[in-house]
Protein backbone atom coordinates (compact mmCIF):
# COMPACT_ATOMS: atom_id res chain seq x y z
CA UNK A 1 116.99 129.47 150.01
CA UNK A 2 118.68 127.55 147.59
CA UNK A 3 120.53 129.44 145.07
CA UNK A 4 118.88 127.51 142.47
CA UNK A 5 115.66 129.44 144.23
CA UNK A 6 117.37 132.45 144.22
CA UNK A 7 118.05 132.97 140.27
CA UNK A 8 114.92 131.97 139.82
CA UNK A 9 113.53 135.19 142.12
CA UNK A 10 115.95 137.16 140.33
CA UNK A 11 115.32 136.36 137.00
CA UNK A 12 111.42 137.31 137.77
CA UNK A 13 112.97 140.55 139.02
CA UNK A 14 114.86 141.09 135.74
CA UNK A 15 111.54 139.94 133.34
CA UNK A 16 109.43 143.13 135.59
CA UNK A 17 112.29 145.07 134.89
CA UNK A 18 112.10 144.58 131.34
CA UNK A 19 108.56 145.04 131.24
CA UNK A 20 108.52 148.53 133.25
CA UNK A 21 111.50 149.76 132.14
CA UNK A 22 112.55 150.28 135.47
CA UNK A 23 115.76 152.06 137.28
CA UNK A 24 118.90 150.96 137.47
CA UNK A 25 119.89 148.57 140.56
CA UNK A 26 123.09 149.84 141.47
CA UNK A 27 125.17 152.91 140.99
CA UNK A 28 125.48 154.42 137.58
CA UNK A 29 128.35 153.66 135.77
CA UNK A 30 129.66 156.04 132.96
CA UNK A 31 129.29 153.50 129.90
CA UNK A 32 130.60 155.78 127.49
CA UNK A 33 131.49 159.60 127.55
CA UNK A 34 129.04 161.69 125.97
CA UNK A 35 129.93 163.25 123.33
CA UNK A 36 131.68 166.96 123.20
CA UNK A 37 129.05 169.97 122.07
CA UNK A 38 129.40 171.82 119.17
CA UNK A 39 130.91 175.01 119.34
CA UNK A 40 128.34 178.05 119.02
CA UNK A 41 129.14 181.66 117.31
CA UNK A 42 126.17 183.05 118.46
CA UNK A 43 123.89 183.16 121.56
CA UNK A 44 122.75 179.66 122.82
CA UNK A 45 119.16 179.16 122.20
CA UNK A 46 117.30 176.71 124.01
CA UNK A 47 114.52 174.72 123.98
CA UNK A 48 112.62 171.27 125.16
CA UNK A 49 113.43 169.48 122.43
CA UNK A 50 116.80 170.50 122.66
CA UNK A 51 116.96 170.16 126.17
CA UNK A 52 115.99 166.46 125.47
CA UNK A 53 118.04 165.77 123.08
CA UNK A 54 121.02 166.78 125.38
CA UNK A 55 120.19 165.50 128.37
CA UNK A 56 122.20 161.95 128.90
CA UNK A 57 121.00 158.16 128.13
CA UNK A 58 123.98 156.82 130.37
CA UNK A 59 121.40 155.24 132.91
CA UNK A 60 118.92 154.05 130.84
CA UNK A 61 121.84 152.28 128.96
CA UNK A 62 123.09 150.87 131.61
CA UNK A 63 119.76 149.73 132.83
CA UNK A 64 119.11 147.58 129.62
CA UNK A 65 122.82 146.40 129.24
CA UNK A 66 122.44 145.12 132.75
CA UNK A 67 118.97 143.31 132.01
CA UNK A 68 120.81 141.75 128.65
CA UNK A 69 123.21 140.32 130.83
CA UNK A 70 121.44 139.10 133.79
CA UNK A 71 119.12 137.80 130.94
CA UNK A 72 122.03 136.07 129.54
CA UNK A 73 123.29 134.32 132.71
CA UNK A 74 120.01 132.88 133.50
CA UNK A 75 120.17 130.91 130.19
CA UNK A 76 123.29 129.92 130.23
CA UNK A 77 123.46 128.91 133.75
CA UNK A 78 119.95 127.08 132.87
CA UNK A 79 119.25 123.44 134.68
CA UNK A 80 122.55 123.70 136.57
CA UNK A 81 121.08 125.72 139.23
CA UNK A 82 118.84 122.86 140.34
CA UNK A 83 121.48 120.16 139.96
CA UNK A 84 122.45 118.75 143.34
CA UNK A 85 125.47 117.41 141.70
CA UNK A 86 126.96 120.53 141.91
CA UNK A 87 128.40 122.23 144.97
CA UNK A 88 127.23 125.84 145.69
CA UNK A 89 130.93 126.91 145.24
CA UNK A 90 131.02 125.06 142.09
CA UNK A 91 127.94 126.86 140.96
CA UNK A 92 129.02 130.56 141.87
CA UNK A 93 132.23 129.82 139.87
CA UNK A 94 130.72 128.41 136.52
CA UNK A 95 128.18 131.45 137.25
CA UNK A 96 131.08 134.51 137.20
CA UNK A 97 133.14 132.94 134.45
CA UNK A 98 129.92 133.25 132.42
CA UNK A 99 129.03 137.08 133.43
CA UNK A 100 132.85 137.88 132.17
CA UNK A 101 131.82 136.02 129.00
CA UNK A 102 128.97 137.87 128.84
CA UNK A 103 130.05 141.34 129.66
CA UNK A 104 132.66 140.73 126.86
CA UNK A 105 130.47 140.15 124.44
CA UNK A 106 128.13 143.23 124.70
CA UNK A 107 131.47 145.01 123.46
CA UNK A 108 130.35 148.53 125.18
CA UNK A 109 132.88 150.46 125.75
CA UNK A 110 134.08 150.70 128.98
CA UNK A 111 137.08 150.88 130.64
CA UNK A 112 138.32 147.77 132.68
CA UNK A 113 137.70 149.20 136.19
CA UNK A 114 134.05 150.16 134.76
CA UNK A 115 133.41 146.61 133.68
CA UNK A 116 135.10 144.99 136.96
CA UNK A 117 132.34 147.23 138.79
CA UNK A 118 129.69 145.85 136.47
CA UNK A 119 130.32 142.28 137.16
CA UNK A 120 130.81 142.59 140.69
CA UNK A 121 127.46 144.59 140.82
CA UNK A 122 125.52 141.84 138.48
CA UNK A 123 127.51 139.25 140.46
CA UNK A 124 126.34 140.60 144.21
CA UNK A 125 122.63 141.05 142.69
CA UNK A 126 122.36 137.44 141.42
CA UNK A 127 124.47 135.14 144.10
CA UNK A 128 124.62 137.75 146.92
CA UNK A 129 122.86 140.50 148.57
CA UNK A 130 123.43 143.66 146.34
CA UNK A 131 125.03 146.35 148.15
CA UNK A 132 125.22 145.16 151.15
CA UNK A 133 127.75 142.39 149.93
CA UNK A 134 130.59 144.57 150.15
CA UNK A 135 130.46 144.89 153.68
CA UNK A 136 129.20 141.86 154.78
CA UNK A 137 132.66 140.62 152.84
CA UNK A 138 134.07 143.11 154.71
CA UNK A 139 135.37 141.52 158.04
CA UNK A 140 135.94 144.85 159.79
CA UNK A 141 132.32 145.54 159.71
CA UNK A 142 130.84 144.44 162.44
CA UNK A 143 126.90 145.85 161.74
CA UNK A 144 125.35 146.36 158.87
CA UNK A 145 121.86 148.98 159.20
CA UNK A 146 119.84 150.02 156.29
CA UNK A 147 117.55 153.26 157.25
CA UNK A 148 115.07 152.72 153.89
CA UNK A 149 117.11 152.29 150.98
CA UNK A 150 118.83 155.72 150.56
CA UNK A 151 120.77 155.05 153.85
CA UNK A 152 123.51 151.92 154.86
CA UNK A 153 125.44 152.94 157.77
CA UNK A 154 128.01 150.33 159.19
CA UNK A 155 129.84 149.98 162.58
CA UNK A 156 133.41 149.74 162.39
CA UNK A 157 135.92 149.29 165.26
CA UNK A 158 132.86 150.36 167.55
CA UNK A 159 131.83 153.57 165.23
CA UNK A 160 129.01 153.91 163.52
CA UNK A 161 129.56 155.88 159.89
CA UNK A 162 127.25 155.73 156.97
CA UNK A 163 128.82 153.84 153.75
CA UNK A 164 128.77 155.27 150.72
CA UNK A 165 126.25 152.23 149.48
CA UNK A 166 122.75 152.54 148.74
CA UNK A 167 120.24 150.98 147.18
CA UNK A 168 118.50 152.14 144.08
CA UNK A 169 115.17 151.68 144.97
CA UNK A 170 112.55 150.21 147.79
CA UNK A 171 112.06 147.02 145.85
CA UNK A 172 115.67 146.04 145.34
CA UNK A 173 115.62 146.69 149.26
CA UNK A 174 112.84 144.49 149.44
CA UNK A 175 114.21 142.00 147.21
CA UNK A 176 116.77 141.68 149.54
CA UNK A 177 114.99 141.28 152.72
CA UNK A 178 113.14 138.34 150.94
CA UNK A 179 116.42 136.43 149.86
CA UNK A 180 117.68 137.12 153.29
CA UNK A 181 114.25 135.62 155.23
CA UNK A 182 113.15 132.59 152.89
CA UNK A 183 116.67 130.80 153.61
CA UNK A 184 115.61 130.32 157.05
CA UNK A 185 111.95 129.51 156.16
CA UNK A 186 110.53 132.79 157.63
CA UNK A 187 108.14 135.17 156.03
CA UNK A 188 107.49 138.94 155.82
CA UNK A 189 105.11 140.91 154.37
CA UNK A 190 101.94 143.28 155.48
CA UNK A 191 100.38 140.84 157.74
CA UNK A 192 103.55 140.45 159.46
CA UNK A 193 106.06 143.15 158.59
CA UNK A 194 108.69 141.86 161.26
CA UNK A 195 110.94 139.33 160.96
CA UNK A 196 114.05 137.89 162.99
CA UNK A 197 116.05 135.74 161.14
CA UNK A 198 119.73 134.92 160.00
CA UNK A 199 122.52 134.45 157.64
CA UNK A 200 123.99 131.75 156.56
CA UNK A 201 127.11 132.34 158.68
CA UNK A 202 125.10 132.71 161.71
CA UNK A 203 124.56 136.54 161.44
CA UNK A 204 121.82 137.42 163.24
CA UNK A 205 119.02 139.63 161.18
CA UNK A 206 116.61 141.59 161.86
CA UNK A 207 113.79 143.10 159.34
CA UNK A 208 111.22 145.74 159.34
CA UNK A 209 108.84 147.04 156.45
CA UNK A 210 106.16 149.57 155.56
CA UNK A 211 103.38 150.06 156.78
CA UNK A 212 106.04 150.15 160.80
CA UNK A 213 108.97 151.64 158.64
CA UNK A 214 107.68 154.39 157.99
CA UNK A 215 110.74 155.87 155.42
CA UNK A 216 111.42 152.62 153.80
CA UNK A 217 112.08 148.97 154.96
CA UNK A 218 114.14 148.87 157.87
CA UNK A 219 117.31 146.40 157.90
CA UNK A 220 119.58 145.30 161.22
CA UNK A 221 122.62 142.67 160.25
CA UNK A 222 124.46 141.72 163.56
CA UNK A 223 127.60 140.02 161.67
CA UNK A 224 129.88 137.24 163.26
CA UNK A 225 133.24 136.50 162.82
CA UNK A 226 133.65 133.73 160.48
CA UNK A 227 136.26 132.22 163.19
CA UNK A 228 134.58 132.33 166.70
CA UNK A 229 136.61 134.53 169.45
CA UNK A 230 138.28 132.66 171.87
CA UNK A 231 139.29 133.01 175.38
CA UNK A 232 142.95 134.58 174.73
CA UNK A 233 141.15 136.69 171.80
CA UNK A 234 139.17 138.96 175.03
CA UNK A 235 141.88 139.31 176.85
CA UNK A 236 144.28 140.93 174.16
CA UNK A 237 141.11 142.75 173.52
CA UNK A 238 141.45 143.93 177.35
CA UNK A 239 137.77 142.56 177.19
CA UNK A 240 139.12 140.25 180.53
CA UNK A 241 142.01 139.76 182.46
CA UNK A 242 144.30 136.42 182.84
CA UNK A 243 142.94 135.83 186.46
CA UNK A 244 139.01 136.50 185.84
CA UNK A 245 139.22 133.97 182.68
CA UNK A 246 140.65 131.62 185.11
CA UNK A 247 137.77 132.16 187.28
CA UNK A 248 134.83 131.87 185.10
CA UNK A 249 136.65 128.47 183.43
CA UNK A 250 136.19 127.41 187.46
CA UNK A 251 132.30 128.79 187.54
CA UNK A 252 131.32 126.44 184.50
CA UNK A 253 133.39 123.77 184.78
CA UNK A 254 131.28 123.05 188.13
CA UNK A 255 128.10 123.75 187.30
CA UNK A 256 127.14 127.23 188.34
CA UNK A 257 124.52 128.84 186.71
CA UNK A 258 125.39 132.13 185.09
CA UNK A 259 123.65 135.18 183.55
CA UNK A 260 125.59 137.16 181.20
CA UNK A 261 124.04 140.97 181.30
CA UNK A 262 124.55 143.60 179.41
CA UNK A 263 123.09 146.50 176.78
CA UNK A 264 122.29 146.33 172.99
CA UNK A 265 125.61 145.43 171.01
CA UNK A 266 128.30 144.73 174.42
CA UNK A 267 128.97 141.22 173.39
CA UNK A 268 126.33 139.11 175.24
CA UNK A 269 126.64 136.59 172.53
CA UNK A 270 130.40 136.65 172.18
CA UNK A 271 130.55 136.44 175.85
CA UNK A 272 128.42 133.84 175.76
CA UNK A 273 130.04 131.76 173.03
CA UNK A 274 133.18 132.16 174.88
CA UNK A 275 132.32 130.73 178.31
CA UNK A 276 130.37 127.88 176.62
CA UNK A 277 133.71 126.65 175.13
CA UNK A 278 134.63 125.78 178.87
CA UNK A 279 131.85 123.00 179.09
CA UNK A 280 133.53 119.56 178.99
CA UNK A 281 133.19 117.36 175.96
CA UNK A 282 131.53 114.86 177.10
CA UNK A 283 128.46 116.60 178.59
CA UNK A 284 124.91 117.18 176.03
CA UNK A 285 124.07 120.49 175.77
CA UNK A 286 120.42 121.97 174.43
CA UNK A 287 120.98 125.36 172.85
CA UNK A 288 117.16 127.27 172.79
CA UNK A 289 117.63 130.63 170.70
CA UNK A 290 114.91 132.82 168.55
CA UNK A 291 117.47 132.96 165.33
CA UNK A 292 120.45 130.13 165.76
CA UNK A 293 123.52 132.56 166.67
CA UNK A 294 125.54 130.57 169.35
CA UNK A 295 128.72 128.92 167.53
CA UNK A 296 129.17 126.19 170.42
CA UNK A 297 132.58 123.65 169.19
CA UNK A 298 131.10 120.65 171.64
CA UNK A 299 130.57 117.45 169.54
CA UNK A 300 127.03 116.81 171.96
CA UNK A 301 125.30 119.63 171.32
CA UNK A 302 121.07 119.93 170.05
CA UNK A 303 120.35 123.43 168.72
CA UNK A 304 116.73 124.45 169.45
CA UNK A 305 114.80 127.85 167.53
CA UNK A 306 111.93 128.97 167.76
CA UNK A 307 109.06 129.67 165.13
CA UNK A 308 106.75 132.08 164.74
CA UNK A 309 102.95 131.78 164.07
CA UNK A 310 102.25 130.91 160.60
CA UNK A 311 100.00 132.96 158.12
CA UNK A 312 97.01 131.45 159.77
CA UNK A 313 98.65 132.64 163.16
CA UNK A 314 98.71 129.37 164.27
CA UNK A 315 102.32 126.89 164.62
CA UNK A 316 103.80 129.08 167.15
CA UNK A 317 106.50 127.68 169.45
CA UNK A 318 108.05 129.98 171.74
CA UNK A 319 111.41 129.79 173.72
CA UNK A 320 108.98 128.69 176.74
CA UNK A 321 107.63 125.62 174.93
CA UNK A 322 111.49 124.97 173.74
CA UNK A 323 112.51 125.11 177.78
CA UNK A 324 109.86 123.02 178.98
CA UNK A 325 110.73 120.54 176.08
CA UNK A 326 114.27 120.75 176.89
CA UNK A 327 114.00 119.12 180.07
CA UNK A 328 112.63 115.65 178.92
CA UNK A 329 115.82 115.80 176.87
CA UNK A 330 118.72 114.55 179.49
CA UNK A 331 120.44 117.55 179.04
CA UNK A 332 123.84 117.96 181.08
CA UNK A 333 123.40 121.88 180.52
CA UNK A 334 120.56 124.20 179.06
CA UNK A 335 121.85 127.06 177.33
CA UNK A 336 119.24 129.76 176.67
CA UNK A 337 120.11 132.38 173.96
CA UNK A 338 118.48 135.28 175.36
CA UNK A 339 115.67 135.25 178.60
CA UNK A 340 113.64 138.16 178.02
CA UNK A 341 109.80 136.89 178.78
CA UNK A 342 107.98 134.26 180.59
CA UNK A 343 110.73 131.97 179.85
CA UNK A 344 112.93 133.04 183.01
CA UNK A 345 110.25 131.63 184.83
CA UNK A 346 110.72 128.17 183.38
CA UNK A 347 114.27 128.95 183.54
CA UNK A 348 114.54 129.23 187.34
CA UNK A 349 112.55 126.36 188.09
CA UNK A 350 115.10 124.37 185.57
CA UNK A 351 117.78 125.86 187.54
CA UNK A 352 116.34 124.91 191.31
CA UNK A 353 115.49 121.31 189.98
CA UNK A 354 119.23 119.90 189.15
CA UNK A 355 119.97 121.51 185.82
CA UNK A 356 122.49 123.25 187.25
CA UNK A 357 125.40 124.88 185.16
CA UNK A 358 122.76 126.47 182.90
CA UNK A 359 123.87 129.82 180.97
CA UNK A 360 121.96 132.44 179.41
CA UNK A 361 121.94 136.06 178.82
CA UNK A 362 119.64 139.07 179.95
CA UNK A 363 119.53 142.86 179.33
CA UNK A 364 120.04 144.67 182.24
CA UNK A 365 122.49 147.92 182.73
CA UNK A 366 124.00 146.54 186.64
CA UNK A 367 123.86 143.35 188.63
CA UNK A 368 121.26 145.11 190.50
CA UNK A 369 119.09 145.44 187.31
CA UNK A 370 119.60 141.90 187.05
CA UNK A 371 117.31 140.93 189.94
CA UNK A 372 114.53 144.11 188.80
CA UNK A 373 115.10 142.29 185.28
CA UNK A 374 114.11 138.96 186.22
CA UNK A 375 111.18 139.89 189.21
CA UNK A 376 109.56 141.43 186.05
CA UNK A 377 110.26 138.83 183.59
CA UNK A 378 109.37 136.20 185.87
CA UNK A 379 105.92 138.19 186.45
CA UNK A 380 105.34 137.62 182.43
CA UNK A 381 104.66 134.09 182.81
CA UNK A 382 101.39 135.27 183.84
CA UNK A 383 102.12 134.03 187.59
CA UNK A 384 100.35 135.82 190.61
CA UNK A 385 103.29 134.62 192.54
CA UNK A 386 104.38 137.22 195.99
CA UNK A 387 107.60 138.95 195.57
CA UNK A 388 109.26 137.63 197.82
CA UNK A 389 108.69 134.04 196.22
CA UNK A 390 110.51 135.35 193.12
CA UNK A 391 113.51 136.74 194.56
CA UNK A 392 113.69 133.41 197.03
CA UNK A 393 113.85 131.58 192.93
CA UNK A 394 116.02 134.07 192.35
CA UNK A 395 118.63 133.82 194.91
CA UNK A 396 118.48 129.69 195.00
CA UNK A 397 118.81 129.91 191.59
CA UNK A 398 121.24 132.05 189.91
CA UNK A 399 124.95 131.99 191.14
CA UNK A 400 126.34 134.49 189.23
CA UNK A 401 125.96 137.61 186.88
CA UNK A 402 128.86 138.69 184.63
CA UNK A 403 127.97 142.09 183.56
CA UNK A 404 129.11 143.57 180.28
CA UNK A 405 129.50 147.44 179.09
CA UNK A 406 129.87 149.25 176.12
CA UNK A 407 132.42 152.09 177.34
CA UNK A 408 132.10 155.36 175.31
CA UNK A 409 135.49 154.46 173.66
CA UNK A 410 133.74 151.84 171.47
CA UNK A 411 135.40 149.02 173.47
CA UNK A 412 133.41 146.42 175.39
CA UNK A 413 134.59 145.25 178.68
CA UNK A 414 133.43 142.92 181.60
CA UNK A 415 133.01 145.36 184.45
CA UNK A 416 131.91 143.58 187.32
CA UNK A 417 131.94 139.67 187.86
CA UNK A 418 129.15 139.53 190.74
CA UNK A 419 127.83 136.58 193.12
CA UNK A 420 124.07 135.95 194.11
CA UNK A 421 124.61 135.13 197.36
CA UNK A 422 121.32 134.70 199.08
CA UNK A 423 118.60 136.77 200.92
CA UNK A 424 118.43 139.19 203.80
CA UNK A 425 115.26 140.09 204.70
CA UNK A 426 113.13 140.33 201.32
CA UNK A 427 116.83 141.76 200.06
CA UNK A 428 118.66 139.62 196.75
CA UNK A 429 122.20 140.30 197.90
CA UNK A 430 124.89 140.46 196.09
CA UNK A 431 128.62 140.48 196.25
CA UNK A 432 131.25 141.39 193.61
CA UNK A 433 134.67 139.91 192.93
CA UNK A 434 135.64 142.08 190.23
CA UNK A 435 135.04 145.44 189.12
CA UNK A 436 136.27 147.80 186.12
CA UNK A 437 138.12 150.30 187.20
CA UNK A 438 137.36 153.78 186.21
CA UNK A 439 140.12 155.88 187.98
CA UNK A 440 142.58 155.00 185.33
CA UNK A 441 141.39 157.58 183.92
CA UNK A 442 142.11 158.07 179.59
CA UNK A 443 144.69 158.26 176.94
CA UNK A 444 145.15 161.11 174.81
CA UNK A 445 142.89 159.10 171.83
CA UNK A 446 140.17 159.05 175.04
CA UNK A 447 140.90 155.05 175.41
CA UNK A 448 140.16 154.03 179.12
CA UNK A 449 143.52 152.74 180.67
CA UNK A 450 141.42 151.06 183.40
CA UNK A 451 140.80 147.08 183.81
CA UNK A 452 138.48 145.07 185.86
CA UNK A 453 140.32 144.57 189.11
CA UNK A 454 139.51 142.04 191.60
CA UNK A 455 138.24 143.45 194.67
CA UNK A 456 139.96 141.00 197.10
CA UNK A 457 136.97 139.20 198.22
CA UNK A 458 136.55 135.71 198.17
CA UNK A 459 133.50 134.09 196.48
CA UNK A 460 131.56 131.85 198.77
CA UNK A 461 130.73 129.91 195.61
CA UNK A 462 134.47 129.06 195.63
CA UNK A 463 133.35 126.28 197.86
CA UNK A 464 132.30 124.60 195.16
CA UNK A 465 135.52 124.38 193.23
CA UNK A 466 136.31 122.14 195.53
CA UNK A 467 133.89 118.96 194.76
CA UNK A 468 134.74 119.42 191.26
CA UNK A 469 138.33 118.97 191.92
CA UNK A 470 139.03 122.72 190.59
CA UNK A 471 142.23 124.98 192.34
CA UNK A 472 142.63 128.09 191.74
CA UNK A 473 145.49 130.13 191.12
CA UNK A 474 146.69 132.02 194.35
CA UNK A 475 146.37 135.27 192.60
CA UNK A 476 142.62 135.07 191.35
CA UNK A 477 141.85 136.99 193.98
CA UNK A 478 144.52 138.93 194.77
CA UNK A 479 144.44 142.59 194.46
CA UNK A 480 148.42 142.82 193.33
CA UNK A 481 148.17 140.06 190.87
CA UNK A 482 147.99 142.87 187.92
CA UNK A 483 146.43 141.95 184.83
C-alpha cells in the first residue's frame, strides 16, 4: 500500500472516531495534572454526581486532542500524499515536521517527554504500524506476536517475554492487519480470516482473525535483519564451524541438491539464504516462495510467489503450478522456499531430470524424519505411487540434508550434516559427516559448550568435487581439525 493509501485509511479511521467518540489508540498520557481537592473539615459525603464530577477527563482529552491533530496532518499534508514526485522518505519527513507544528500549536500543557510520546504515537499510527513500530525498529527483536490486542510478546536473543505494548482496542488491531496485508495485494476478512503475507523489508507475516481467533485477531511477524547474515556471521554465532562451511560451499558449488530441515523458528530461511550466496554469478536462479522472504545477492535471479484464491475462490496458483512453470524457464537452479505439500513431488522429478543443485527447506525434527517427511508429502500429490517408488525418487534425488535445531539455550545450531546415499533393500540410507556434539556438556549460564564435529567419514558425494574442479581442505574431515 502506498502511503498515499494509507492516510487515506487512516484519516477514515480518525472521521469514525470523531463520530463515535471512540477510545484512545495508544497509551494514556497525563495531559495535565488534575487538580488538588479541597480540603474538608467535616466527614466526606459522597455522591454520583460528585463522583462524576471527580472522576478524570485525561483520556477523553487526549482522545480528541489526538483526533485534532491527526485531523490537522491530513490537511496539511493534502495532495502531497499522491504526488509521485515525492520520495516516500521525503514524504514521512514533510509529514513529522508538520505533527511538531501541530502539537505546538494545540498549546496543552505537557511536558516535553509527554509531547515527544505524543508525536511518536500519532507518527507510528499514521506512517507506521502503531505499537508494534517500536519493536519492529527494534533490531534485537527478532519476533513480533500479538495474542488479541491486550497481549504483544516479542522474542529477544531466543526468549520470548511479553512487551509492555498493547493495543487499545480490536479495531486498531485490525487496522493494522489491513495496512500490513493490502501492501502485498492480499485480503482478509470473514470469508477468509487467514492471511500470509509480508513486510516491506521482507518480514514474513502471518494473520489470523475472529471468527478462528477466538480472543482477538491473531498476529505472527517473523522479522529479518535489514543486512542479510553471512557465512562468517554463523560461525561467530557457533551456528557452523570453519571446516563444515567449507564443505557445504563444495555441495553447491557442484550441483548437489540439498534440503535444509529443521523446526518452527531454527533458521531454515537464514540457513537457506546463506548457502544460496555460494551459487556462482553467472548461473539464473527461480526463487518459488508463498510470501517473498529469501534475500538472494545474485544479479540472475526471478522471484516467484504464490497467490491465493480470490473472493470468488477462483485465481489460485500454488507453489506446484510455480514448479511446474519453473522448468520451461532455463533455470540453472530452482530454489523452493519451503516443500511442505504436493510440491515435493514435482520437486523430485525436477531433481532426477537435470535440475540438479536445487535447494529447499522441509520441517522435519532428524534426517530420518526427512525421508517419513517427504514419503508423505510426496503421497499429497494425490499419487497412488508404491513406497518403494518414492523412496527410489527419494534416494536418486536428494544428496543431502543439513539439519537444524533450536537447543534449549535459545541458540540455533547445525547438528548433523547428513548424505542420502542410496537404498538397501526398501531402506533410504543415510550417512552423516557431522554431528553436534552433546557431551560438552554446559556453562554455568546453561550455554552448550558443544559444536558439530565431523565424524571422520568421508562423503561418497565427495566424488563429485572432483568434476567441478573443487579441493578440499585436508582437515574437512578430520576429527582433530577443531573448530
Amino acid at each position: 500500500m502506498k502511503l498515499s493509501d494509507r492516510l487515506a485509511l487512516v484519516r477514515g479511521e480518525a472521521l469514525v472516531e470523531a463520530v463515535t467518540h471512540g477510545s484512545p489508540e495508544s497509551a494514556p498520557l497525563e495531559v495535565a495534572p488534575p487538580a488538588p481537592e479541597p480540603a474538608h473539615t467535616g466527614p466526606a459525603v459522597s455522591s454520583p454526581e460528585t463522583a462524576r464530577a471527580a472522576s478524570p477527563v485525561v483520556p477523553d482529552a487526549l482522545a480528541g486532542l489526538k483526533r485534532r491533530v491527526k485531523d490537522e496532518l491530513m490537511i496539511r499534508i493534502g495532495s502531497r500524499g499522491s504526488d509521485s514526485s515525492l520520495s516516500e522518505a521525503d514524504l514521512r519527513a514533510y509529514a513529522r515536521e508538520q505533527l511538531v507544528d501541530i502539537v505546538k500549536a494545540e498549546q496543552v500543557p505537557m511536558s516535553t517527554e509527554e509531547r515527544d510520546r505524543l508525536i511518536r504515537q500519532i507518527s507510528d499510527d499514521v506512517l507506521g504500524y502503531g505499537p508494534l513500530q517500536a519493536l519492529l525498529d527494534d533490531e534485537t527483536v527478532t519476533e513480533i506476536m500479538v495474542n488479541g490486542p491486550d497481549q504483544i510478546f516479542m522474542e529477544q536473543n531466543g526468549k520470548v517475554t511479553l512487551s509492555g505494548s498493547t493495543f487499545t482496542s480490536e479495531e486498531q488491531l485490525r487496522n493494522v492487519i489491513e495496512r500490513i496485508v493490502t501492501q502485498v495485494g492480499r485480503r482478509i476478512d470473514e470469508s477468509s480470516p487467514l492471511v500470509d503475507a509480508r513486510l516491506p523489508d521482507g518480514s514474513r507475516v502471518n494473520a489470523v482473525i475472529p471468527p478462528l481467533a477466538v480472543n482477538g485477531s491473531s498476529l505472527t511477524i517473523r522479522k529479518f535483519a535489514k543486512d542479510p547474515l553471512k557465512v562468517d556471521d554463523l560461525i561467530r554465532f557457533g551456528s557452523i564451524t570453519p571446516q563444515m562451511a567449507e564443505l557445504l560451499q563444495a555441495c553447491v558449488e557442484a550441483h548437489l541438491n540439498i534440503l535444509v530441515a529443521g523446526g518452527t523458528g531454527t533458521g531454515k530461511t537464514t540457513m537457506l539464504n546463506v548457502m544460496s550466496s555460494f551459487i556462482p554469478h553467472g548461473e539464473r536462479i527461480v526463487t518459488i516462495e508463498d510470501a517473498v522472504e529469501l534475500q538472494l545477492q545474485q544479479e540472475h535471479v526471478v522471484r516467484l510467489e504464490s497467490r491465493p484464491a480470490n473472493i470468488e475462490g477462483k485465481g489460485e496458483i500454488s507453489i506446484r503450478d510455480l514448479l511446474k512453470n519453473s522448468l520451461r524457464m532455463r533455470p540453472d537452479r530452482i530454489v523452493v522456499g519451503e516443500c511442505r505439500g504436493g510440491e515435493a513431488l514435482d520437486m523430485l522429478q525436477a531433481m532426477n531430470t537435470g535440475h540438479d543443485g536445487s535447494l529447499s527447506t522441509i520441517h522435519a525434527n532428524s534426517p530420518r524424519d526427512v525421508i517419513s517427511r517427504l514419503e508423505t508429502l510426496v503421497l499429497m500429490a494425490g499419487m497412488d505411487l508404491p513406497l518403494k517408488a518414492v523412496r527410489e525418487q527419494i534416494a536418486s534425488a536428494i544428496d543431502v540434508v543439513v539439519q537444524l535445531s533450536r537447543l534449549r539455550d535459545g541458540s540455533r545450531r547445525v547438528t548433523h550434516v547428513t548424505e542420502i546415499q542410496g537404498m538397501e533393500g526398501e531402506t533410504v540410507t543415510l550417512q552423516d559427516a557431522f554431528l553436534f556434539d552433546y557431551s560438552a556438556g554446559v556453562d554455568r549460564n546453561g550455554r552448550f559448550l558443544g559444536t558439530t564435529k565431523t565424524t571422520g567419514v568421508r562423503p561418497k558425494f565427495v566424488d563429485k568435487f572432483e568434476d567441478h574442479g573443487i579441493r578440499l581442505s585436508p582437515s574437512v574431515f578430520d576429527p582433530r581439525g577443531g573448530r
